[in-house]
Structures are given as structure tokens and as C-alpha cells.
PDB file of N, CA and C in Angstrom:
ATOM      1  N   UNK A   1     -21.115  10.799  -7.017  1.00  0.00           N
ATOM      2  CA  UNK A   1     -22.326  11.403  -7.504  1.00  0.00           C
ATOM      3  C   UNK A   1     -23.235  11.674  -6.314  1.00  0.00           C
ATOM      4  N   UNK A   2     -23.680  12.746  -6.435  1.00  0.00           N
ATOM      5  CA  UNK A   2     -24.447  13.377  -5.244  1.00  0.00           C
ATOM      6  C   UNK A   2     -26.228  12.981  -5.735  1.00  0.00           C
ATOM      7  N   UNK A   3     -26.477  12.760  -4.065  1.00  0.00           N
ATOM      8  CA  UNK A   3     -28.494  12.554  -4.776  1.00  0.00           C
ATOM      9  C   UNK A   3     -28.618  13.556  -5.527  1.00  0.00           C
ATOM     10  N   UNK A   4     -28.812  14.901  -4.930  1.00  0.00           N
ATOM     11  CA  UNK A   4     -29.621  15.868  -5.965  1.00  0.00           C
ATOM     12  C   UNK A   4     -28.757  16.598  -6.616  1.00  0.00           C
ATOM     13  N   UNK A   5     -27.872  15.712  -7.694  1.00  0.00           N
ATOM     14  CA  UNK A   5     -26.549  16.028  -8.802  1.00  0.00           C
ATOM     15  C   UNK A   5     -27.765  16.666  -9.982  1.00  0.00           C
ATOM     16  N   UNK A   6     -27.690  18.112 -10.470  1.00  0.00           N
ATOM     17  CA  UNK A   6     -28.213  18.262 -11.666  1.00  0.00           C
ATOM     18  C   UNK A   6     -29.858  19.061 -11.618  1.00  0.00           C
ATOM     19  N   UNK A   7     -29.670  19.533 -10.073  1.00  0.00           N
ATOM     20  CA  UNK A   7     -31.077  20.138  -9.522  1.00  0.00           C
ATOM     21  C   UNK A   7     -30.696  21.261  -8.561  1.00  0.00           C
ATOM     22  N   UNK A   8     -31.828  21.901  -8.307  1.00  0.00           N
ATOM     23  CA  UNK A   8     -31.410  23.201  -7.394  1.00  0.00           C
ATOM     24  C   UNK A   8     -30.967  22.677  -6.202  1.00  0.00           C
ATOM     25  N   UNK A   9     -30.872  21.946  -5.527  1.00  0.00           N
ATOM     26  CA  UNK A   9     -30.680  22.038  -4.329  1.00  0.00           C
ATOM     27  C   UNK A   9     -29.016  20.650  -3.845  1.00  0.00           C
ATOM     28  N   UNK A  10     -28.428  20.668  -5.509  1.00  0.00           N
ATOM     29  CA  UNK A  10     -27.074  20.139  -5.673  1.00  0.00           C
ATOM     30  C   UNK A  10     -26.303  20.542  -4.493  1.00  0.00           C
ATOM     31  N   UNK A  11     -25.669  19.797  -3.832  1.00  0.00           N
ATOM     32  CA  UNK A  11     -24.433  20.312  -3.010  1.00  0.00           C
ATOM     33  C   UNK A  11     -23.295  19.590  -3.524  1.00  0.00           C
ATOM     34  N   UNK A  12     -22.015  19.883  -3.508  1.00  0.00           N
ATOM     35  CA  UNK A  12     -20.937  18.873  -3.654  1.00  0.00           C
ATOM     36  C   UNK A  12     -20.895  18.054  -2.362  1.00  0.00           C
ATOM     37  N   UNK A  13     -20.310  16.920  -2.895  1.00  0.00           N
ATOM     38  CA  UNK A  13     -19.820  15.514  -1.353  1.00  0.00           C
ATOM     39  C   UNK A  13     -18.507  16.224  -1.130  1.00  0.00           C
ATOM     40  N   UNK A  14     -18.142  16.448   0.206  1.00  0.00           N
ATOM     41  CA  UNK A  14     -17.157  17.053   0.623  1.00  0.00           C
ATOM     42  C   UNK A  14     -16.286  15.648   1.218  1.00  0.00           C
ATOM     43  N   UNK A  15     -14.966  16.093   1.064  1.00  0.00           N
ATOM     44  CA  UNK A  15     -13.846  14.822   1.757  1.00  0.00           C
ATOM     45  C   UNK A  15     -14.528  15.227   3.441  1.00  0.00           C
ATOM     46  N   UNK A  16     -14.122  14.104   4.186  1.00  0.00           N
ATOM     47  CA  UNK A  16     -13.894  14.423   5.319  1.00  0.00           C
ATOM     48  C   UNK A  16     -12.746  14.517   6.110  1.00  0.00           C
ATOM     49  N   UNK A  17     -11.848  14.340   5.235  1.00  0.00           N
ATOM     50  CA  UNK A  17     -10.288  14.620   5.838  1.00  0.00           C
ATOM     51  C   UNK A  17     -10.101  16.005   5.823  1.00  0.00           C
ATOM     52  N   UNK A  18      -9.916  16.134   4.516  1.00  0.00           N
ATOM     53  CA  UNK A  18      -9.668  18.070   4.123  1.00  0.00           C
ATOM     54  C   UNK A  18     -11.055  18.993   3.964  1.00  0.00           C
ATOM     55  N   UNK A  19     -12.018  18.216   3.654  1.00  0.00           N
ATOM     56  CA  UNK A  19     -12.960  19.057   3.259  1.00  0.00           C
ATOM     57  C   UNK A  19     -13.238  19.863   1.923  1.00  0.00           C
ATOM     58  N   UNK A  20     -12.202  18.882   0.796  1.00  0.00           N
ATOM     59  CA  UNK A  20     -12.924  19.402  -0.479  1.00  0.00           C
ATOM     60  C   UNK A  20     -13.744  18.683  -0.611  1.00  0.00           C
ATOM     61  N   UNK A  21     -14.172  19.717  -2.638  1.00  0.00           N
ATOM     62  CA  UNK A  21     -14.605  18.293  -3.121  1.00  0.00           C
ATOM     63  C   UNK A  21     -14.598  17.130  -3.339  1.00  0.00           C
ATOM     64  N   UNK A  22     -15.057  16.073  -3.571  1.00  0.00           N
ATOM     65  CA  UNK A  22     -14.586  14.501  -3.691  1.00  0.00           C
ATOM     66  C   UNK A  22     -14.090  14.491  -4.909  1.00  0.00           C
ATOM     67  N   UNK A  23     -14.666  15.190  -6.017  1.00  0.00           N
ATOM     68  CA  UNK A  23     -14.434  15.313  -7.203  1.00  0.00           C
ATOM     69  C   UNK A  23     -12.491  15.461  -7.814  1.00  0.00           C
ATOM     70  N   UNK A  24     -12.735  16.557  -6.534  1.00  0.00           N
ATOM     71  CA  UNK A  24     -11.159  16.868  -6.781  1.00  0.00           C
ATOM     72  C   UNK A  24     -10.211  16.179  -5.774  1.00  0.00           C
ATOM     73  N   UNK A  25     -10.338  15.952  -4.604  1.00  0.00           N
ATOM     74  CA  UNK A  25      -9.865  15.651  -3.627  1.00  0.00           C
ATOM     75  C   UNK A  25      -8.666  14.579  -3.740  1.00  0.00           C
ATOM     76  N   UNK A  26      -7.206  14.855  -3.310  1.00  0.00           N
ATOM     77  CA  UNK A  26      -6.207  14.320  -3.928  1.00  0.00           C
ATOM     78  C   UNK A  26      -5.735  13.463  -2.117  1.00  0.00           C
ATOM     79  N   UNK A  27      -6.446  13.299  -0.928  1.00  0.00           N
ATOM     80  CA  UNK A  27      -6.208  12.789  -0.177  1.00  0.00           C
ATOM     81  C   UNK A  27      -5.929  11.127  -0.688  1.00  0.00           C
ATOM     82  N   UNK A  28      -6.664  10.444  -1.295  1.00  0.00           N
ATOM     83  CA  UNK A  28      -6.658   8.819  -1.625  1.00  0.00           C
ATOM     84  C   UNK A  28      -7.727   8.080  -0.747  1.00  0.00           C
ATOM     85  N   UNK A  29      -7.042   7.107  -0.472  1.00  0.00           N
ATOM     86  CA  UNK A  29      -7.912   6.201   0.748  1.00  0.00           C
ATOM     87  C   UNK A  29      -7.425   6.282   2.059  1.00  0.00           C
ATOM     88  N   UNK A  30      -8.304   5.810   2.556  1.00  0.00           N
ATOM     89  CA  UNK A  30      -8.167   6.183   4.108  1.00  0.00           C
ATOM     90  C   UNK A  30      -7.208   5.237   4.417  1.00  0.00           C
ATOM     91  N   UNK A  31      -6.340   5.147   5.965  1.00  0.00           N
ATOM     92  CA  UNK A  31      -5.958   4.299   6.268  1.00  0.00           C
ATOM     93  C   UNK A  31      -6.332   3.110   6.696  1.00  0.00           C
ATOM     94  N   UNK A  32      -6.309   2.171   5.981  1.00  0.00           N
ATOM     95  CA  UNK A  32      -7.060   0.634   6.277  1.00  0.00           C
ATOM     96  C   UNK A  32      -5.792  -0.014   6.979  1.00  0.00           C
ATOM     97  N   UNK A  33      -6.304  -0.804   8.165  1.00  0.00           N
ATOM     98  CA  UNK A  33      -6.052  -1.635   9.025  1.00  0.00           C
ATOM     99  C   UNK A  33      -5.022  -2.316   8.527  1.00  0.00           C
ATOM    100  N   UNK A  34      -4.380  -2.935   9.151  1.00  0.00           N
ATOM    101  CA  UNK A  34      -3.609  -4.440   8.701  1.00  0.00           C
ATOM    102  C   UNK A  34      -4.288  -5.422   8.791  1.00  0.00           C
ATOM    103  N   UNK A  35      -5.498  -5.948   8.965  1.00  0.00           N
ATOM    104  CA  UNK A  35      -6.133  -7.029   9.388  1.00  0.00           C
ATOM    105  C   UNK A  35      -6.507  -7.240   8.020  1.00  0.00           C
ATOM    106  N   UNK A  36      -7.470  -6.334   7.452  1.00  0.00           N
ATOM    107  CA  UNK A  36      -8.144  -6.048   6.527  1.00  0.00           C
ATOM    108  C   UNK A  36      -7.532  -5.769   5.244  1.00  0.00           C
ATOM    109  N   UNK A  37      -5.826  -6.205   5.074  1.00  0.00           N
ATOM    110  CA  UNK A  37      -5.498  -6.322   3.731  1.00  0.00           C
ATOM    111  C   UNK A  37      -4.444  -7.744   3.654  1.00  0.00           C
ATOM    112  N   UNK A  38      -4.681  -8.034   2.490  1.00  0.00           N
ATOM    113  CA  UNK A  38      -4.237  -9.413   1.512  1.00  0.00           C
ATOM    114  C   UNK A  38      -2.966  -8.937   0.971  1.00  0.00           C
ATOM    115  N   UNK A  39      -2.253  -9.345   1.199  1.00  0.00           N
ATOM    116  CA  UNK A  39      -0.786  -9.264   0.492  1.00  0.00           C
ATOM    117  C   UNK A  39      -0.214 -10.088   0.292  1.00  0.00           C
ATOM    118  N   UNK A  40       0.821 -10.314  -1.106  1.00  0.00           N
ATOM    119  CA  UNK A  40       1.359 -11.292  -1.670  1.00  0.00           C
ATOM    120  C   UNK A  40       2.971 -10.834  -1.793  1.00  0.00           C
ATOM    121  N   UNK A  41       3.228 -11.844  -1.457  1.00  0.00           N
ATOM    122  CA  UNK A  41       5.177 -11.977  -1.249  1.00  0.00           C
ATOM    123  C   UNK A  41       5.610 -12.688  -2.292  1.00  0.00           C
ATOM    124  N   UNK A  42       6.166 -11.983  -3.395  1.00  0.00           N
ATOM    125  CA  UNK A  42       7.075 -13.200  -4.186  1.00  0.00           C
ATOM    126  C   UNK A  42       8.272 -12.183  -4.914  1.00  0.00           C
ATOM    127  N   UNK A  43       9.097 -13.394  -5.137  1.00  0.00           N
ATOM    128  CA  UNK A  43      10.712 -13.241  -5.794  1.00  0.00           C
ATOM    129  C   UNK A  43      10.825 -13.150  -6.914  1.00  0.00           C
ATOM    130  N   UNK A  44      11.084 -11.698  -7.797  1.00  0.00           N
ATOM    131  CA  UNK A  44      11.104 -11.663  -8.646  1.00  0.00           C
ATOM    132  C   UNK A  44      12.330 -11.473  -9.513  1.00  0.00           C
ATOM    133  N   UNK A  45      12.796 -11.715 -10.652  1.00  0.00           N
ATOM    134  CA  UNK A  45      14.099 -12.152 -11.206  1.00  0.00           C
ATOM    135  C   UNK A  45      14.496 -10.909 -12.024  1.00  0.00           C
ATOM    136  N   UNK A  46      15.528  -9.944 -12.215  1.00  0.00           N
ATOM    137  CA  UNK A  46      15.155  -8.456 -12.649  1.00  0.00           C
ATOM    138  C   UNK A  46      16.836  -9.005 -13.721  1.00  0.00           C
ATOM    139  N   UNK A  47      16.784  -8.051 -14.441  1.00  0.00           N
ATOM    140  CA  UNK A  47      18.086  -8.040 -15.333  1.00  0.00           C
ATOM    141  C   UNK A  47      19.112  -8.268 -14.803  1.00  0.00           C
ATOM    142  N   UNK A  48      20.138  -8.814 -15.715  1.00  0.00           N
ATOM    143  CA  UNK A  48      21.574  -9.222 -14.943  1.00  0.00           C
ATOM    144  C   UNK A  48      21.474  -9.957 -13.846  1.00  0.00           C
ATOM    145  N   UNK A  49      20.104 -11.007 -13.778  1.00  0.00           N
ATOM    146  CA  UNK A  49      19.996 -11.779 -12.742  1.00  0.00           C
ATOM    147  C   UNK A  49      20.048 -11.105 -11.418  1.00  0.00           C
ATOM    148  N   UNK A  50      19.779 -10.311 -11.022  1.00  0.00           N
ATOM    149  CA  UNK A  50      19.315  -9.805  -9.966  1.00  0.00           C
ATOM    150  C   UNK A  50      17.899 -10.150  -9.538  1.00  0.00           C
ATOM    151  N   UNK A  51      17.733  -9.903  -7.764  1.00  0.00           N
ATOM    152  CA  UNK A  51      16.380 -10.456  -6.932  1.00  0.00           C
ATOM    153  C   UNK A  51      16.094  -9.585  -6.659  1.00  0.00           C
ATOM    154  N   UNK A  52      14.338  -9.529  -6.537  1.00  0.00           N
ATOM    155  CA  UNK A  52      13.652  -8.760  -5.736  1.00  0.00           C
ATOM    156  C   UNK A  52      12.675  -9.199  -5.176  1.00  0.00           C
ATOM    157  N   UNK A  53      12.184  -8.803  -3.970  1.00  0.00           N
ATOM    158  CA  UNK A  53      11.224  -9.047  -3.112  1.00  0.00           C
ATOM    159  C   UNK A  53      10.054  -8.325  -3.408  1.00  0.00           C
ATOM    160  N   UNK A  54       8.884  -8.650  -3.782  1.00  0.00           N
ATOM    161  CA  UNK A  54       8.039  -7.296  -3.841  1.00  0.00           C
ATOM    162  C   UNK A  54       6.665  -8.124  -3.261  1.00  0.00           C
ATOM    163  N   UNK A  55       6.155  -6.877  -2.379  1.00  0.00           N
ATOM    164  CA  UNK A  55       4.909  -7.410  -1.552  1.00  0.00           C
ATOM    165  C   UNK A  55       4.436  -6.396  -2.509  1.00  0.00           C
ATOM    166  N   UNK A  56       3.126  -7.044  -3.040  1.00  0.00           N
ATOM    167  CA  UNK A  56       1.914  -6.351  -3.409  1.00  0.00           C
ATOM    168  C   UNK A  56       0.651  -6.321  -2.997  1.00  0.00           C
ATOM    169  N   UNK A  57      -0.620  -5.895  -3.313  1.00  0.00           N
ATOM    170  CA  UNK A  57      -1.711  -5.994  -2.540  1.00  0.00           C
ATOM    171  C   UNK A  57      -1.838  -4.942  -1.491  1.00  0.00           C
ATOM    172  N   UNK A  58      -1.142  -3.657  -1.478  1.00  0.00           N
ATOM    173  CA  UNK A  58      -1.845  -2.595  -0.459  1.00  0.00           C
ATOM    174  C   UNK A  58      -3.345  -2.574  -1.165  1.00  0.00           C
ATOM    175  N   UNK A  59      -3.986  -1.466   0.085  1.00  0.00           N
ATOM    176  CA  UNK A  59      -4.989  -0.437  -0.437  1.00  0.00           C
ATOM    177  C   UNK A  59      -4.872   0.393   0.957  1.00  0.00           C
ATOM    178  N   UNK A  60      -4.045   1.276   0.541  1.00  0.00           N
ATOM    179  CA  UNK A  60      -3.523   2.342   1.705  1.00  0.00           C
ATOM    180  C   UNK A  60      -3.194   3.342   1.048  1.00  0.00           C
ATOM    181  N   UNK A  61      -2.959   4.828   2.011  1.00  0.00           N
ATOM    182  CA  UNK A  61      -2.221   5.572   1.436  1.00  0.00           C
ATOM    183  C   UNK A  61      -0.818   5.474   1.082  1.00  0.00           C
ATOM    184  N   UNK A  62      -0.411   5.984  -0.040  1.00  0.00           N
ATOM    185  CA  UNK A  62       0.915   5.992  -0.060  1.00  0.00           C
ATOM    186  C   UNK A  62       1.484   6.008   1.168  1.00  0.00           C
ATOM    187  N   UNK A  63       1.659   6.736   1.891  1.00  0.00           N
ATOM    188  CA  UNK A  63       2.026   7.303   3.514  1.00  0.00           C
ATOM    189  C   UNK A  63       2.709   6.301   4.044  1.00  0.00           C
ATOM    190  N   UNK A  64       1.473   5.485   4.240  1.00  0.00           N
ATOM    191  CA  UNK A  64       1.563   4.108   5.107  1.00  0.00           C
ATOM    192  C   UNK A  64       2.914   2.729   4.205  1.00  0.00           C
ATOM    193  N   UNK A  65       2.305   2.846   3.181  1.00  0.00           N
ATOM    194  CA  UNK A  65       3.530   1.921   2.556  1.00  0.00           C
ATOM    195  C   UNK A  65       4.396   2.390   2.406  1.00  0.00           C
ATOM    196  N   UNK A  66       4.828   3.785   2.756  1.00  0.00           N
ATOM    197  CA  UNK A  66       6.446   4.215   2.652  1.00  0.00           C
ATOM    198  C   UNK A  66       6.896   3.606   4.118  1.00  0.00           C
ATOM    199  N   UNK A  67       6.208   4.136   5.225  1.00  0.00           N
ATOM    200  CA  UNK A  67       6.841   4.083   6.700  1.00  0.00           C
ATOM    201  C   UNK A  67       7.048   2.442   6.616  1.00  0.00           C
ATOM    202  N   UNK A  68       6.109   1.902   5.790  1.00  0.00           N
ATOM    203  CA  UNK A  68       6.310   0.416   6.964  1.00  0.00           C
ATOM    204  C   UNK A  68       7.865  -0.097   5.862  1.00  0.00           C
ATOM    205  N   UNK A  69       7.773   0.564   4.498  1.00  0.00           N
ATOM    206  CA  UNK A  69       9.208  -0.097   3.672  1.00  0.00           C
ATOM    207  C   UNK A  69      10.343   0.474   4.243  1.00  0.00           C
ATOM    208  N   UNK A  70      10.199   1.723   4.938  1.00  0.00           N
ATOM    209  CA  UNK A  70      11.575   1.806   6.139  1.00  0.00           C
ATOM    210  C   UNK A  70      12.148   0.667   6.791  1.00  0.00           C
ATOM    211  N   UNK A  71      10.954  -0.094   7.777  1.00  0.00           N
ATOM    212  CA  UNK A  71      11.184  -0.584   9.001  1.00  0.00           C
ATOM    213  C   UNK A  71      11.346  -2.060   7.979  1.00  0.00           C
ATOM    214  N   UNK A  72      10.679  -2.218   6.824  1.00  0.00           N
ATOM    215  CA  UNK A  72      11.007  -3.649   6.026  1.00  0.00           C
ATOM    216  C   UNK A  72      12.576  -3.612   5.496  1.00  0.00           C
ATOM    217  N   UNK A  73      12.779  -2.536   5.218  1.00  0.00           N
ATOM    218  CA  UNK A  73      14.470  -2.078   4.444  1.00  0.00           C
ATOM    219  C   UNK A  73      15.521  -2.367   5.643  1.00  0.00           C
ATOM    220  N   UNK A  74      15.212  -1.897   6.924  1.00  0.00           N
ATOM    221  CA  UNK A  74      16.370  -1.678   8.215  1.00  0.00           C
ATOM    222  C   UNK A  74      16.181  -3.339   8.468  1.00  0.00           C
ATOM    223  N   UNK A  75      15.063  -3.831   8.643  1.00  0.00           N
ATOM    224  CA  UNK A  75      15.239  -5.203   8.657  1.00  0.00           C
ATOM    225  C   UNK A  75      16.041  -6.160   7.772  1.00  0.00           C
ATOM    226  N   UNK A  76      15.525  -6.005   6.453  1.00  0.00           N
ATOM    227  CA  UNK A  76      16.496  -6.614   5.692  1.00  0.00           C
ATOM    228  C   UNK A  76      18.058  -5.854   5.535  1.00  0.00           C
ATOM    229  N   UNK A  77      18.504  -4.704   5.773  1.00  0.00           N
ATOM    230  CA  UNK A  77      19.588  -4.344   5.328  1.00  0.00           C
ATOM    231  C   UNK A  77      20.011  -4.379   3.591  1.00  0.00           C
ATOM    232  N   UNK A  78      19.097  -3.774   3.107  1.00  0.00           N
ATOM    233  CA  UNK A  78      18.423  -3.858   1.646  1.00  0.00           C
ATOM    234  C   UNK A  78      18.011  -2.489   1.348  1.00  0.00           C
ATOM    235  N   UNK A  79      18.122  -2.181  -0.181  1.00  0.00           N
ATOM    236  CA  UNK A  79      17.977  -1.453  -0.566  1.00  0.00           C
ATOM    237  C   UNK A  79      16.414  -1.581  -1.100  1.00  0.00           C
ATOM    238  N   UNK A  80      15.440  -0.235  -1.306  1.00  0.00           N
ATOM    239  CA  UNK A  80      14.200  -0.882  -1.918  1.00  0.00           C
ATOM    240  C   UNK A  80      13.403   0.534  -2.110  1.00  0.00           C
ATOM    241  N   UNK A  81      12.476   0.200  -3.053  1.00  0.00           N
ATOM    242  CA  UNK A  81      11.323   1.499  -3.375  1.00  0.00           C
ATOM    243  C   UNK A  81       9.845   1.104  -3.245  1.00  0.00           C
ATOM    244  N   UNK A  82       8.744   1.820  -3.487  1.00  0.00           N
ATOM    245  CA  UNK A  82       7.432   1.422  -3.377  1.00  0.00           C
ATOM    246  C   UNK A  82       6.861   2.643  -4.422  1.00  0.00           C
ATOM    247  N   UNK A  83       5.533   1.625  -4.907  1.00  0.00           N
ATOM    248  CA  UNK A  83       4.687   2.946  -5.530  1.00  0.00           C
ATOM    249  C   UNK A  83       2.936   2.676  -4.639  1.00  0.00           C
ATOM    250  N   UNK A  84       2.153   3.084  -5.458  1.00  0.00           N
ATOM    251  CA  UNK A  84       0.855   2.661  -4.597  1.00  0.00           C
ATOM    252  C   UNK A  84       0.362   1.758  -4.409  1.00  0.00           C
ATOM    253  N   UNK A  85       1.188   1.003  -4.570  1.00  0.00           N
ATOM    254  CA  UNK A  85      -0.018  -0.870  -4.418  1.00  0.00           C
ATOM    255  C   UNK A  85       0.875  -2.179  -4.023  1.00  0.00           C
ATOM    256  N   UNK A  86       2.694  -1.948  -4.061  1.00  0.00           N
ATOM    257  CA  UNK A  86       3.869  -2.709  -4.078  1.00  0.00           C
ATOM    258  C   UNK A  86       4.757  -1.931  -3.464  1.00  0.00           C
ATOM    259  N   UNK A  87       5.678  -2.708  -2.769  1.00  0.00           N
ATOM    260  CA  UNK A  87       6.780  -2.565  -2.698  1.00  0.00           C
ATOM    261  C   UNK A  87       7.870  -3.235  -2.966  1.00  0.00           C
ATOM    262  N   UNK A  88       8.870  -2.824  -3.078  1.00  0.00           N
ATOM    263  CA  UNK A  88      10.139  -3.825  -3.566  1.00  0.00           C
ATOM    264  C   UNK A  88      11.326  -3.802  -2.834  1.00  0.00           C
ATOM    265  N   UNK A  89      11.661  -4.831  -2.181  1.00  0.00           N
ATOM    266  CA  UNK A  89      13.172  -4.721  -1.713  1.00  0.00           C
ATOM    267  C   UNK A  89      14.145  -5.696  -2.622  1.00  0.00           C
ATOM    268  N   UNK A  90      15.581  -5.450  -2.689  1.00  0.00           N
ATOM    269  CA  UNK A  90      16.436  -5.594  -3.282  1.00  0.00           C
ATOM    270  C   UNK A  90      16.917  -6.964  -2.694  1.00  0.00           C
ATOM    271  N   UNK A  91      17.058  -8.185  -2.845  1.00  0.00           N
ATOM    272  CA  UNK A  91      17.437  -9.139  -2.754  1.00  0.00           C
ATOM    273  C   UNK A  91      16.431 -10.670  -2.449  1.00  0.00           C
ATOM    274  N   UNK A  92      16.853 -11.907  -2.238  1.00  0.00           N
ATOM    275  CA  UNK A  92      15.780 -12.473  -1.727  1.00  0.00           C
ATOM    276  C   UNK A  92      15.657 -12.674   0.115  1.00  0.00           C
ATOM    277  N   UNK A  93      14.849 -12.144   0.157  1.00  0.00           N
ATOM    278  CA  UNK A  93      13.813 -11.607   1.456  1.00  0.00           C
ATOM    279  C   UNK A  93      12.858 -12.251   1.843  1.00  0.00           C
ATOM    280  N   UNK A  94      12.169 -13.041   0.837  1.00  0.00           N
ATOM    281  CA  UNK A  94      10.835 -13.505   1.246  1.00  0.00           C
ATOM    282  C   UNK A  94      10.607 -14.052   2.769  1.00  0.00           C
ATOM    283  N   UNK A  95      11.249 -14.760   3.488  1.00  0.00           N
ATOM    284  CA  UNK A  95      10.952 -15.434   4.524  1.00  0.00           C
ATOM    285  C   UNK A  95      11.278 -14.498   5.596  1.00  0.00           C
ATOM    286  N   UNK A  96      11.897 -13.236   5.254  1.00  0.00           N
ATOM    287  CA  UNK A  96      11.927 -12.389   6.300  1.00  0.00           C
ATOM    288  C   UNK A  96      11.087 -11.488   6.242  1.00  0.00           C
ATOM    289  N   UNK A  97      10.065 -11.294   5.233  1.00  0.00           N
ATOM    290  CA  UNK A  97       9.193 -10.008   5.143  1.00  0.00           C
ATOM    291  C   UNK A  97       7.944 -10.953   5.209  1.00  0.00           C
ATOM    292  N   UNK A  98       7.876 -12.062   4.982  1.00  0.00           N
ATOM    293  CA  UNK A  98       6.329 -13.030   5.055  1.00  0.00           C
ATOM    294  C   UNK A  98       6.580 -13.114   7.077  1.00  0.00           C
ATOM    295  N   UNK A  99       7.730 -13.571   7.052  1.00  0.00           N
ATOM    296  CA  UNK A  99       7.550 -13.304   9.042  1.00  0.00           C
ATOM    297  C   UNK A  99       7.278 -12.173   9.801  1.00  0.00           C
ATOM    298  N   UNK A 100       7.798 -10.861   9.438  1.00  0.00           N
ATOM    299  CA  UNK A 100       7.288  -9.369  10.135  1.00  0.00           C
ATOM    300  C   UNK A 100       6.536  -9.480   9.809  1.00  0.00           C
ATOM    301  N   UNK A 101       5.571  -8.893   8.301  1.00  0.00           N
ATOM    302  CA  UNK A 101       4.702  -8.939   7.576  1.00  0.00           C
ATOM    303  C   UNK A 101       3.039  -9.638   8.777  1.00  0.00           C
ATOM    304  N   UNK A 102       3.462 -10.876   9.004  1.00  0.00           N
ATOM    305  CA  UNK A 102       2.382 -11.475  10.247  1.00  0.00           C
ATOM    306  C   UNK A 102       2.440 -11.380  11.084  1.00  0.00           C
ATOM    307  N   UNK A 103       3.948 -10.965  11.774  1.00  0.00           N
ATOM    308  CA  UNK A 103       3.760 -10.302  13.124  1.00  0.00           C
ATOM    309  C   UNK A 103       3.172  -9.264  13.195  1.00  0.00           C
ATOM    310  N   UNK A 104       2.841  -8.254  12.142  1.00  0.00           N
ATOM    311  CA  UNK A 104       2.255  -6.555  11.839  1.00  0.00           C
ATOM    312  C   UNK A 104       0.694  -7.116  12.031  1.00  0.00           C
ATOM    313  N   UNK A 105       0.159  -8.397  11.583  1.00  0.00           N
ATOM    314  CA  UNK A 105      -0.825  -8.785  11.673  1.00  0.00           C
ATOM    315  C   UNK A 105      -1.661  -8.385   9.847  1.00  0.00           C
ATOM    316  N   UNK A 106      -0.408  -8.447   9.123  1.00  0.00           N
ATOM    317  CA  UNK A 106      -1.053  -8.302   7.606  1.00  0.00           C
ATOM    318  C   UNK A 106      -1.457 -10.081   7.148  1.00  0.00           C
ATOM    319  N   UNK A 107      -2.742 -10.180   6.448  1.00  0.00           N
ATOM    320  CA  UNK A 107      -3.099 -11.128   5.529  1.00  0.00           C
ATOM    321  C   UNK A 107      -1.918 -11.677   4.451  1.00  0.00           C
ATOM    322  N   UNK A 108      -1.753 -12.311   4.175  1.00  0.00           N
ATOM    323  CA  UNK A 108      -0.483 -12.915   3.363  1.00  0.00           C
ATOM    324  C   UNK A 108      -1.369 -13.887   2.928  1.00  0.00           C
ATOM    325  N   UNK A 109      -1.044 -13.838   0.755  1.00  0.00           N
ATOM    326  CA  UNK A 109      -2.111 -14.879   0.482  1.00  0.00           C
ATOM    327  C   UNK A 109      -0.746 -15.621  -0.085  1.00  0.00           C
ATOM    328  N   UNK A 110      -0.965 -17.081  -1.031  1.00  0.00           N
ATOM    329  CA  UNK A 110      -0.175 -17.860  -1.451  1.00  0.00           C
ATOM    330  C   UNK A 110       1.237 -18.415  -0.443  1.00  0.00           C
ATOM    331  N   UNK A 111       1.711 -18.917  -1.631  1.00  0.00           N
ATOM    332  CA  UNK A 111       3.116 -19.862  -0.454  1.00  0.00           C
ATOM    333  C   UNK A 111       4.202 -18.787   0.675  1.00  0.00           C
TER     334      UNK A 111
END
């Protein structure tokens, strides 16, 4: 919402990435740091007894949580996907993605 929303002298808030409107603007969030996000590692139990690893807790662009589930996937030698806020790799992982994970210098909350 803009100060003078609803008066003559209205402008739209423009992105500063692309330069639309904010209104419309399909960029997301900016890229935030690794310092500055909390992420949680746990093992989750999927049908037919199958494992998964899923870190949750971004607030990034998509972008960013695809590249880094590359370099988390080649590490584990695992199969895996992500949407905007998680990712998931295919087996149990935890102690190998809670160790990169702090070498990247990401927050890691719980065990």
C-alpha cells in the first residue's frame, strides 16, 4: 500500500529488481543470506517404508533452493526435489546435510 493510495498524486511501489508493480510483481523475495535463515533437518517415513530427508525453513527464492539441492543431491548420491520452503532428498541423510548445511553457514534449529 502506497502513502498517497486513493488520491491524486497515487504512484504505484515499483519492484526494484524488475521494476514493476509490487502489486503484480512475480520476482518473490530477495536473496537472504545463509546466516539469517533457521532450518530444520528431519527424517521422514513415506509409503512402503521409504526415507526422506527434508530440510525446511527457507525464505529464499526458489532459485537459490534449487542450486544448493544440486550440490545437497551430488553429495548424498540421492535422488530429491524442492518446492518453496523444503527440500527433500531420498534416503536417510540427516547427518550429512546437518554437516554441509553448517559448513554453508545455515542456522539449523532442533536435534
Amino acid at each position: 500500500m502506497g502513502l498517497f493510495d486513493g488520491t491524486l498524486l497515487e504512484r504505484p511501489v515499483l519492484c526494484d529488481r524488475c521494476g514493476s508493480d509490487l502489486k503484480v510483481c512475480k520476482c518473490g523475495p530477495p536473496d537472504v543470506p545463509a546466516e539469517s535463515q533457521r532450518l530444520r533437518v528431519a527424517l521422514e517415513k513415506r509409503k512402503n517404508g521409504k526415507l526422506a530427508t527434508v530440510v525446511s525453513g527457507f525464505n529464499c527464492q526458489p532459485s537459490q533452493i534449487a542450486s544448493l539441492l544440486v550440490e545437497l543431491k551430488n553429495r548424498c548420491g540421492a535422488g530429491g526435489t524442492c518446492d518453496a520452503t523444503s527440500l527433500e532428498i531420498q534416503g536417510d541423510h540427516v547427518q550429512k546435510l546437518r554437516l554441509r548445511l553448517s559448513e554453508l553457514k545455515y542456522k539449523l534449529v532442533g536435534k
